[in-house]
C-alpha atoms as a PDB file:
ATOM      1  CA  UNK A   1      -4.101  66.588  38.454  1.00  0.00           C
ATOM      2  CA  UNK A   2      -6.822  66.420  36.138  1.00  0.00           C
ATOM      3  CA  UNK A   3      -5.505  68.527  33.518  1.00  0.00           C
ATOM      4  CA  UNK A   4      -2.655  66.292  33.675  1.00  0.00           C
ATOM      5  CA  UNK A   5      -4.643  63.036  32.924  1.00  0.00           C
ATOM      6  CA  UNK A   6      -6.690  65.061  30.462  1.00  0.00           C
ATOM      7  CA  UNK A   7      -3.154  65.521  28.724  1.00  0.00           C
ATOM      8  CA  UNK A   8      -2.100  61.746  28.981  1.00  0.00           C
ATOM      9  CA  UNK A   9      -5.648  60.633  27.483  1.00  0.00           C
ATOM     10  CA  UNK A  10      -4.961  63.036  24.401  1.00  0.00           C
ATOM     11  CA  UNK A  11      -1.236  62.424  23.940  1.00  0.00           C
ATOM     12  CA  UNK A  12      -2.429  58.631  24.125  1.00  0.00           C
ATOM     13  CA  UNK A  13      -5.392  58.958  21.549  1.00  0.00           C
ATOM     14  CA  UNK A  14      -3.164  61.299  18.877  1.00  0.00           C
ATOM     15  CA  UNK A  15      -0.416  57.684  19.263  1.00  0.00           C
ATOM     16  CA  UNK A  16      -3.774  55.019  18.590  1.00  0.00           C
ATOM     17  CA  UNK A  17      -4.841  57.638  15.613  1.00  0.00           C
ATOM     18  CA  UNK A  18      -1.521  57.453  14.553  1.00  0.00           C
ATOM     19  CA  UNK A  19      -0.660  53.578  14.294  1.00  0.00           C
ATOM     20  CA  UNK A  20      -4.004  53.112  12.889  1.00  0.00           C
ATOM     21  CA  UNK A  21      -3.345  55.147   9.708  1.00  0.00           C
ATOM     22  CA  UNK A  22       0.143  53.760   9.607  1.00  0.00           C
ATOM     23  CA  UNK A  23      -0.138  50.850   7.074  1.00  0.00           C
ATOM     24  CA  UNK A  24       2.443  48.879   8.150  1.00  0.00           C
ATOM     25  CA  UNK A  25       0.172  48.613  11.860  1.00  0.00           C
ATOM     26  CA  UNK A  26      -1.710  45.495  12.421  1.00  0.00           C
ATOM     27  CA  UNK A  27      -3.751  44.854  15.588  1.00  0.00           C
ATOM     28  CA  UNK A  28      -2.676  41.372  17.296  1.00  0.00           C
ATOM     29  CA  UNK A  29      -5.324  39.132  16.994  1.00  0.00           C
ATOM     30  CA  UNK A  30      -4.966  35.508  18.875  1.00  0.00           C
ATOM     31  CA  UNK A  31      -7.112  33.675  16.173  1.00  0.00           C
ATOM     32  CA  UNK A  32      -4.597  34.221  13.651  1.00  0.00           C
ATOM     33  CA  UNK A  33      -2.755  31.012  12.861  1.00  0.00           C
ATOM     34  CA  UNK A  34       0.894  30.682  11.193  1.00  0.00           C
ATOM     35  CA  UNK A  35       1.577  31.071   8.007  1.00  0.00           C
ATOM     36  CA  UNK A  36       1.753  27.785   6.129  1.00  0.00           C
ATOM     37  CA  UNK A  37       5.264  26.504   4.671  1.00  0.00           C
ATOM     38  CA  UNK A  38       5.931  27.732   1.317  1.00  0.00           C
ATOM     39  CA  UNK A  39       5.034  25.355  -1.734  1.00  0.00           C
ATOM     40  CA  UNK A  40       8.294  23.635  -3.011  1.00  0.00           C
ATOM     41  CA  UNK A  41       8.555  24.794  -6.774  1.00  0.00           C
ATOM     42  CA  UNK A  42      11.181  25.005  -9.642  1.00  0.00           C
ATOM     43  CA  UNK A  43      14.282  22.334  -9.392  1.00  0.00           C
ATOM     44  CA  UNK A  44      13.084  21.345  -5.845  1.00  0.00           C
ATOM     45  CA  UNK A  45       9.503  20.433  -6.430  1.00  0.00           C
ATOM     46  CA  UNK A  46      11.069  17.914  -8.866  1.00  0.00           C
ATOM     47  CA  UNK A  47      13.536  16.308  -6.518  1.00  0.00           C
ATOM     48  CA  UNK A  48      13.518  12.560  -5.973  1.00  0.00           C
ATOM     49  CA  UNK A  49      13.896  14.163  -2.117  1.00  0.00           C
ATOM     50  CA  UNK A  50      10.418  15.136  -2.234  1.00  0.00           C
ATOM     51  CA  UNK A  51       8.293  13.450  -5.396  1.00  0.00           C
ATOM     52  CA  UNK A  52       6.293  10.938  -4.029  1.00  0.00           C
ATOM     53  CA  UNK A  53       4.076  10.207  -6.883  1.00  0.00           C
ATOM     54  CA  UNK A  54       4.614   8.740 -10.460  1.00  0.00           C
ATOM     55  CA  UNK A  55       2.500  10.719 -12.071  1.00  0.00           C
ATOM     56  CA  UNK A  56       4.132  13.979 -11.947  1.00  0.00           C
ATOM     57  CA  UNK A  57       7.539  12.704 -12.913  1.00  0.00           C
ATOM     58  CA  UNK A  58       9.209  14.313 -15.939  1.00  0.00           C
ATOM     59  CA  UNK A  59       8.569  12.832 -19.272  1.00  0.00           C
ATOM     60  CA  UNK A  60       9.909  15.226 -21.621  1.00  0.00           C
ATOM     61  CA  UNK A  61      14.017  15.419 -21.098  1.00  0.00           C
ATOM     62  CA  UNK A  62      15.824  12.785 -21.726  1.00  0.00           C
ATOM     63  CA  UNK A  63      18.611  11.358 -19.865  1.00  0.00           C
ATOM     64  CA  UNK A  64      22.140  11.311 -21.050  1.00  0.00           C
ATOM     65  CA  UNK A  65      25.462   9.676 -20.556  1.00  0.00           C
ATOM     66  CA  UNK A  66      27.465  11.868 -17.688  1.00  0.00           C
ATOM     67  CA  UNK A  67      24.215  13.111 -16.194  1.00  0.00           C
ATOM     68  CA  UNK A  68      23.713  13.215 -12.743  1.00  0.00           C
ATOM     69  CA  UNK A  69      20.489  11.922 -11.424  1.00  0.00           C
ATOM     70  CA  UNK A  70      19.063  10.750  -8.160  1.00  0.00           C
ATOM     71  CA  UNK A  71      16.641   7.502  -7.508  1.00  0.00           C
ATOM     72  CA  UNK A  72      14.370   6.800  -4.856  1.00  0.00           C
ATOM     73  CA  UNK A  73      11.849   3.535  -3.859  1.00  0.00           C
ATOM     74  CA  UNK A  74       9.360   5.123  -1.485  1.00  0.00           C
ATOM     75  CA  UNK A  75       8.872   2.203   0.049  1.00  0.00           C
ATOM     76  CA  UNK A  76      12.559   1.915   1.514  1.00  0.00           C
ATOM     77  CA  UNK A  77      12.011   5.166   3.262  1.00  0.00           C
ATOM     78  CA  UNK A  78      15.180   6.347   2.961  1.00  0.00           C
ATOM     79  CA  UNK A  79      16.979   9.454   1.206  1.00  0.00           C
ATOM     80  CA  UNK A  80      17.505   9.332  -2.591  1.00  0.00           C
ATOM     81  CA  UNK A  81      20.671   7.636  -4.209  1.00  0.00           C
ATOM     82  CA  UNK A  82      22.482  10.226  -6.893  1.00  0.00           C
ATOM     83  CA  UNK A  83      24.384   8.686  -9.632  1.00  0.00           C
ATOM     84  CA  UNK A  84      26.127   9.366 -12.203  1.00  0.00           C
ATOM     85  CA  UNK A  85      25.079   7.847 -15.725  1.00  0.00           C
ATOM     86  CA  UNK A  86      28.116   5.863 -16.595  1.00  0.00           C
ATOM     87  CA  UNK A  87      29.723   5.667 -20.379  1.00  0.00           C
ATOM     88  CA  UNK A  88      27.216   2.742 -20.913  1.00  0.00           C
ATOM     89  CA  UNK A  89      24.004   4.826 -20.496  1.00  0.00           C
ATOM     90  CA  UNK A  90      23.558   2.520 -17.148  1.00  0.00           C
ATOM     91  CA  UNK A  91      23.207   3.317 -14.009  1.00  0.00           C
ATOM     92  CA  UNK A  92      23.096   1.089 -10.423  1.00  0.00           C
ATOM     93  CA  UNK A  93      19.607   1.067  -9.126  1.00  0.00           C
ATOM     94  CA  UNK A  94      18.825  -0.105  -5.760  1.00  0.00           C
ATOM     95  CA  UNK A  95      18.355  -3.384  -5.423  1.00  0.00           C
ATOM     96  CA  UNK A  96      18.265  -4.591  -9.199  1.00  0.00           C
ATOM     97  CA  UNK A  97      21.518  -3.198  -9.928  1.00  0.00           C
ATOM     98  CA  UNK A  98      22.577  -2.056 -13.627  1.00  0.00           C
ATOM     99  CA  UNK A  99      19.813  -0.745 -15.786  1.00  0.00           C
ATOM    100  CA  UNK A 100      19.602   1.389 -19.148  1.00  0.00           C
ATOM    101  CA  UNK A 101      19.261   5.173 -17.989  1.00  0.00           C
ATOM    102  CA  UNK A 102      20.333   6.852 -21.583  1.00  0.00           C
ATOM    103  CA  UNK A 103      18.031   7.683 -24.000  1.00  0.00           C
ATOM    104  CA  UNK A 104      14.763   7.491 -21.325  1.00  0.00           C
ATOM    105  CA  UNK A 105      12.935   9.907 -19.652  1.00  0.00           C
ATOM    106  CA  UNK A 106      12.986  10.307 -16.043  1.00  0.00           C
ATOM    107  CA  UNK A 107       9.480   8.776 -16.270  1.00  0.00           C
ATOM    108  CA  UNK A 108      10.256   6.101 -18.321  1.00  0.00           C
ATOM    109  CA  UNK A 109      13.452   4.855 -16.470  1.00  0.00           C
ATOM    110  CA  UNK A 110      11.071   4.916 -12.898  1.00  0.00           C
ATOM    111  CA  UNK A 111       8.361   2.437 -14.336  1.00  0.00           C
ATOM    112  CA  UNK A 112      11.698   0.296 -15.825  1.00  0.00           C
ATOM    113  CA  UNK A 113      12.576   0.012 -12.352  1.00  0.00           C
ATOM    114  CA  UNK A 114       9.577  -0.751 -10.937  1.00  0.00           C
ATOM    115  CA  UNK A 115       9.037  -3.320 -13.105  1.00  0.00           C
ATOM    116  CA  UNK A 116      11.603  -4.767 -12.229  1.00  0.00           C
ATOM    117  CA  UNK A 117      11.343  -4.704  -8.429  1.00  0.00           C
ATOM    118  CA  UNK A 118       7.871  -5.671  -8.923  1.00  0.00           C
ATOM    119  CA  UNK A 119       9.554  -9.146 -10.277  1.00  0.00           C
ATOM    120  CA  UNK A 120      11.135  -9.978  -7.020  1.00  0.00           C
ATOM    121  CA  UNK A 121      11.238  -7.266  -4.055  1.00  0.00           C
ATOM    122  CA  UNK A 122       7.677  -5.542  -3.769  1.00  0.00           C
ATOM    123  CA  UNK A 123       3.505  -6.524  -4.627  1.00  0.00           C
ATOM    124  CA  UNK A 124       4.048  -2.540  -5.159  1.00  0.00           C
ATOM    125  CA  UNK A 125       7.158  -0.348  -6.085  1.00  0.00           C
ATOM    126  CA  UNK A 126       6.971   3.526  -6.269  1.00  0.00           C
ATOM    127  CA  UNK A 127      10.267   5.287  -7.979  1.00  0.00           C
ATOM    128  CA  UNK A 128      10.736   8.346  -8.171  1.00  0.00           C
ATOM    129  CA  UNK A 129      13.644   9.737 -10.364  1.00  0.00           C
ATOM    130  CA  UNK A 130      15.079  13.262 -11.291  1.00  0.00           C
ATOM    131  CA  UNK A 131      17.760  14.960 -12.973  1.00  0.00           C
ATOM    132  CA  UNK A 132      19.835  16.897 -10.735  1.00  0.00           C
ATOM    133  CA  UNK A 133      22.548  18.339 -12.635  1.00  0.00           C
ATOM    134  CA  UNK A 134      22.941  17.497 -16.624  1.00  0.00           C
ATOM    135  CA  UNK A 135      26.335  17.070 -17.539  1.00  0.00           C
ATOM    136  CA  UNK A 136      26.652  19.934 -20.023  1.00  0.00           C
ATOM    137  CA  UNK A 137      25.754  22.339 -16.790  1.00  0.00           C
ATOM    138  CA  UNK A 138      28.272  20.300 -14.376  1.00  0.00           C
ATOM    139  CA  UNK A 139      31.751  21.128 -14.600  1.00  0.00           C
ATOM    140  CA  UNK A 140      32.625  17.942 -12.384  1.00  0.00           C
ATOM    141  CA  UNK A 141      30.990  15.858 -14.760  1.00  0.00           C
ATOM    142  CA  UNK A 142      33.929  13.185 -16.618  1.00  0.00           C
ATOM    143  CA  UNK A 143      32.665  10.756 -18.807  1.00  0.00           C
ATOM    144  CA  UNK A 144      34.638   8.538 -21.294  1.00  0.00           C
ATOM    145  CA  UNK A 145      32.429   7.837 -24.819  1.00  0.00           C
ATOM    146  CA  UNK A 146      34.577   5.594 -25.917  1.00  0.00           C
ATOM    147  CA  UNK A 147      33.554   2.362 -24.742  1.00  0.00           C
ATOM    148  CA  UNK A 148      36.900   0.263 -25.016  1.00  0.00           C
ATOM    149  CA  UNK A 149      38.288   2.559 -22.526  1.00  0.00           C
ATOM    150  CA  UNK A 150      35.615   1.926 -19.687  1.00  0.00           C
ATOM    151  CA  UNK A 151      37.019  -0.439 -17.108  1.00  0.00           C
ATOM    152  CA  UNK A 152      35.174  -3.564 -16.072  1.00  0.00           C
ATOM    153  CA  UNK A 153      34.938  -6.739 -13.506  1.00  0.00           C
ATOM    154  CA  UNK A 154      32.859  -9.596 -13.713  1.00  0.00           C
ATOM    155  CA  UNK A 155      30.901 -11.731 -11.734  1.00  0.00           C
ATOM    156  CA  UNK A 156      30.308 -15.243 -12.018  1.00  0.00           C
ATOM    157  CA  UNK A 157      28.384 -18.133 -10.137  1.00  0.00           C
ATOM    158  CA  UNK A 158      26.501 -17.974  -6.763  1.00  0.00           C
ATOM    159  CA  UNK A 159      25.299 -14.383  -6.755  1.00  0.00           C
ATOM    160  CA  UNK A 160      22.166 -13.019  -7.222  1.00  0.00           C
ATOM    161  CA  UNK A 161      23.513 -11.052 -10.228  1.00  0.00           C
ATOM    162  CA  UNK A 162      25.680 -12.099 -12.595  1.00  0.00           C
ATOM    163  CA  UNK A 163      26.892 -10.047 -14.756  1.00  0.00           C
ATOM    164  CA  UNK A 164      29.967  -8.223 -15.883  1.00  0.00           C
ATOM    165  CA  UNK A 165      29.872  -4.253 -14.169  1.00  0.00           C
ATOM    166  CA  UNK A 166      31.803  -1.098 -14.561  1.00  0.00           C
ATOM    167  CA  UNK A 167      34.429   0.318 -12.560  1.00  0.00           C
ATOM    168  CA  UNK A 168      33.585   3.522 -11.145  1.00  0.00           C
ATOM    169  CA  UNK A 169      35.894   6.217 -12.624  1.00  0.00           C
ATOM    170  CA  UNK A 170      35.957   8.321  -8.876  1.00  0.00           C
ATOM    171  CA  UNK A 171      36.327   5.541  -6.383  1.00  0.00           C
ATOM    172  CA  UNK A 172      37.800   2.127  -5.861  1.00  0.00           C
ATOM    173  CA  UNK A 173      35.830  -0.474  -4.941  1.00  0.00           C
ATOM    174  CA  UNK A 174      37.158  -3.861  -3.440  1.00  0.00           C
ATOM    175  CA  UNK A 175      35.639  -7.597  -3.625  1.00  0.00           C
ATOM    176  CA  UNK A 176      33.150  -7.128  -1.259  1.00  0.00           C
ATOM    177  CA  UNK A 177      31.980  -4.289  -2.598  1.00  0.00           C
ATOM    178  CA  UNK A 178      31.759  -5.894  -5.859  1.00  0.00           C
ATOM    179  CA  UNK A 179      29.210  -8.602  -4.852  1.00  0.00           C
ATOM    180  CA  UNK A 180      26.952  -6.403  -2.829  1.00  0.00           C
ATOM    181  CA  UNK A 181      26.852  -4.687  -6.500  1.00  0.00           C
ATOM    182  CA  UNK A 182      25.962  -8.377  -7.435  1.00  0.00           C
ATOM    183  CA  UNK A 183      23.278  -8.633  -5.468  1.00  0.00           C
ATOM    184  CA  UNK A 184      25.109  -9.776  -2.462  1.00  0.00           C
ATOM    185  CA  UNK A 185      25.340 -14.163  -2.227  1.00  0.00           C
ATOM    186  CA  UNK A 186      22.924 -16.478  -2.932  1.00  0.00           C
ATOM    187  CA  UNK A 187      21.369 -19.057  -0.687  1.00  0.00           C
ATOM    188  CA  UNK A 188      23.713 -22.045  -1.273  1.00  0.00           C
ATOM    189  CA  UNK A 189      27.207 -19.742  -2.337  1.00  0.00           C
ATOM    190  CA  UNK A 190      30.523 -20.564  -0.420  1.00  0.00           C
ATOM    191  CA  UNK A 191      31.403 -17.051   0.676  1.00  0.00           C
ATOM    192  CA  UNK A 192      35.067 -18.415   2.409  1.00  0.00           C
ATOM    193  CA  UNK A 193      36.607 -19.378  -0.669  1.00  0.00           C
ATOM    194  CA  UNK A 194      35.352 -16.671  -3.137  1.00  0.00           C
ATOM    195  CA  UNK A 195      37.961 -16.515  -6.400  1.00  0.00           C
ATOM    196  CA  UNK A 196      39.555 -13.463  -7.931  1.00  0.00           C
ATOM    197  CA  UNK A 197      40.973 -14.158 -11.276  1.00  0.00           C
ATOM    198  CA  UNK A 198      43.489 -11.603 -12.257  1.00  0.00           C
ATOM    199  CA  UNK A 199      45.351 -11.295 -15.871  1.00  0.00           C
ATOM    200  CA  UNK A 200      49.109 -10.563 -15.048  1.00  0.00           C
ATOM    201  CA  UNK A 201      51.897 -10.456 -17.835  1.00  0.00           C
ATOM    202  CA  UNK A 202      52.664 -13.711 -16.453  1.00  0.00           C
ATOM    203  CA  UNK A 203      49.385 -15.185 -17.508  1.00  0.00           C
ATOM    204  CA  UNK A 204      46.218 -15.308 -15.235  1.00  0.00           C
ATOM    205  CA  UNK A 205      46.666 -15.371 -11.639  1.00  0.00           C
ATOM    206  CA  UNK A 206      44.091 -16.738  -9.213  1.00  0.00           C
ATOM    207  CA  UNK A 207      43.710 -15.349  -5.681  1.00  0.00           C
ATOM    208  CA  UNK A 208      40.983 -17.336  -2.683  1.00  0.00           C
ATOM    209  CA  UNK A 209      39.316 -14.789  -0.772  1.00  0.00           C
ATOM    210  CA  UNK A 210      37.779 -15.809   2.371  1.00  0.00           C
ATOM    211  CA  UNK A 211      34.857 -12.940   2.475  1.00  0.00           C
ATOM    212  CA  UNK A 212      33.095 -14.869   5.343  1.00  0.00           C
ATOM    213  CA  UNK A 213      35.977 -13.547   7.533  1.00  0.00           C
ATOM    214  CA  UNK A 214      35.847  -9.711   5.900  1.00  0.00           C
ATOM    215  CA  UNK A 215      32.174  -9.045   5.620  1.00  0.00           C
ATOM    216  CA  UNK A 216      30.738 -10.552   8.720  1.00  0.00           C
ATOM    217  CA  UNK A 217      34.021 -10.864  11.400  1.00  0.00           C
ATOM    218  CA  UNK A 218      35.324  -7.358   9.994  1.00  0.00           C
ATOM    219  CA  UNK A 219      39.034  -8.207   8.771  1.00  0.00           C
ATOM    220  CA  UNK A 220      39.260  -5.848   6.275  1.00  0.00           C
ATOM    221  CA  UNK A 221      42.979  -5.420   5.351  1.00  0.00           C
ATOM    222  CA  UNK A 222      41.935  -8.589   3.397  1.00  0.00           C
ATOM    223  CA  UNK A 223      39.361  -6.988   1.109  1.00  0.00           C
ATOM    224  CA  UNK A 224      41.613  -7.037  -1.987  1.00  0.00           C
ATOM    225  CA  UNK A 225      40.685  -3.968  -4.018  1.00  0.00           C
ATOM    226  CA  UNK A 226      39.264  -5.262  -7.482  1.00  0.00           C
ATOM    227  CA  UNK A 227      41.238  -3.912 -11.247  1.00  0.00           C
ATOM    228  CA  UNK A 228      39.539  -3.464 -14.640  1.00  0.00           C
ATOM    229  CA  UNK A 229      39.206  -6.818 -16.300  1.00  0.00           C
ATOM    230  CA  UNK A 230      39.339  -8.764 -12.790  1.00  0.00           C
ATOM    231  CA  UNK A 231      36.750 -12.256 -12.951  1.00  0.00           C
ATOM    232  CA  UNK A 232      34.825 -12.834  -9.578  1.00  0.00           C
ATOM    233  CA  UNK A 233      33.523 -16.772  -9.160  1.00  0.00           C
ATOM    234  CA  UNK A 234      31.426 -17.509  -5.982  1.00  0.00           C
ATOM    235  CA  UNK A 235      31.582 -21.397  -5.989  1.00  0.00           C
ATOM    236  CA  UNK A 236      28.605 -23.153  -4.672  1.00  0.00           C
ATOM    237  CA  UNK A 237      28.727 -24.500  -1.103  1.00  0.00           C
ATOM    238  CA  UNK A 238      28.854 -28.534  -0.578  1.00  0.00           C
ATOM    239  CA  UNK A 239      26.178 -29.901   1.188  1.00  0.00           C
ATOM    240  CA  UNK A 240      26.704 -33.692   2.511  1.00  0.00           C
ATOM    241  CA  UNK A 241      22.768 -34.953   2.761  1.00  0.00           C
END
């Protein structure tokens, strides 16, 4: 019996001799902690998904018609909005709508828009904005150059932006869609008789639009899509003092 354990203590030894010169052996050890998440770097570490800081924006490559890029405002807290740069060199940023993205750095089109914010939403805006494909590298990317073949509405009266916009080239977008591009209504519009003015061959047709009854009671097999050259007017509401 003894010889026997004698055997088991020296077969048991030779194994602990053994894993210790193996270098791939490591001893447990309950103080060591887990590894810490790896650094984002390359095209991530510039996403708008995880910039939080204008300082480290890019300020070197400069944005071009058909690129696509994605915009955040930290202080919404919510996931970044990718667009495409439209014919124009515009693009819609949240809540100011259409602003010059061509010819500006990523850098340079973040303070634009927080300028702009700073004017009427926030005390403090932080924008963050990257490139995430340019449109040399993105086979999906279409983009007209030739202005006069861009499609437009426009927008007239009580909105918070007037303004004439372009129709996206990948989607259709309908009249309510059109003024929450606006800026949604203004305090005193009249949002159950909202006009569409439409050029037909028989001259200019006018349609009422009762948006009170699509965009807050949910009848949407009214919400007329919109065409290129269609006029919005949002007529102001009367108010008997």
């Amino acid at each position: 019996m003894s010889a026997f354990r004698n055997c088991a203590i020296l077969l048991f030894s030779s194994v602990a001799i053994s894993l210790a010169q193996d270098p791939g052996y490591r001893e447990y050890d309950e103080r060591r902690t887990a590894a810490p998440a790896p650094v984002p770097t390359g095209d991530v570490a510039r996403s708008a998904a995880v910039l939080n800081s204008m300082d480290v924006l890019d300020d070197t490559q400069i944005i071009e018609s058909g690129d696509l890029i994605s915009m955040r405002v930290v202080e919404d807290r919510g996931a970044p909005q990718q667009m495409r740069v439209g014919a124009t060199g515009e693009v819609n940023a949240p809540h100011i709508g259409l602003v010059k993205a061509s010819g500006r750095t990523c850098r340079q089109l973040a303070f634009e828009v927080k300028r702009r914010l700073e004017q009427n939403y926030y005390n403090s805006a932080t924008v963050v904005v990257a490139i995430d494909l340019k449109r040399q590298d993105d086979p999906n990317a279409r983009i007209r150059i030739d202005s006069r073949d861009i499609d437009f509405f426009t927008v007239y009266g009580q909105v918070l932006r007037q303004g004439k916009y372009e129709l996206p080239q990948d989607e259709d977008i309908t009249i309510s869609q059109a003024i929450l591009r606006a800026g949604g209504f203004a305090q005193f519009a009249n949002p159950q008789k909202v006009k569409l003015v439409r050029k037909t061959p028989q001259g200019n047709k006018t349609i009422l639009v009762n948006l009170d009854s699509i965009m807050r009671q949910g009848n949407l097999e009214y919400d007329v899509y919109i065409r290129n050259n269609d006029v919005l007017i949002v007529d102001e509401k009367k108010v008997n003092f």
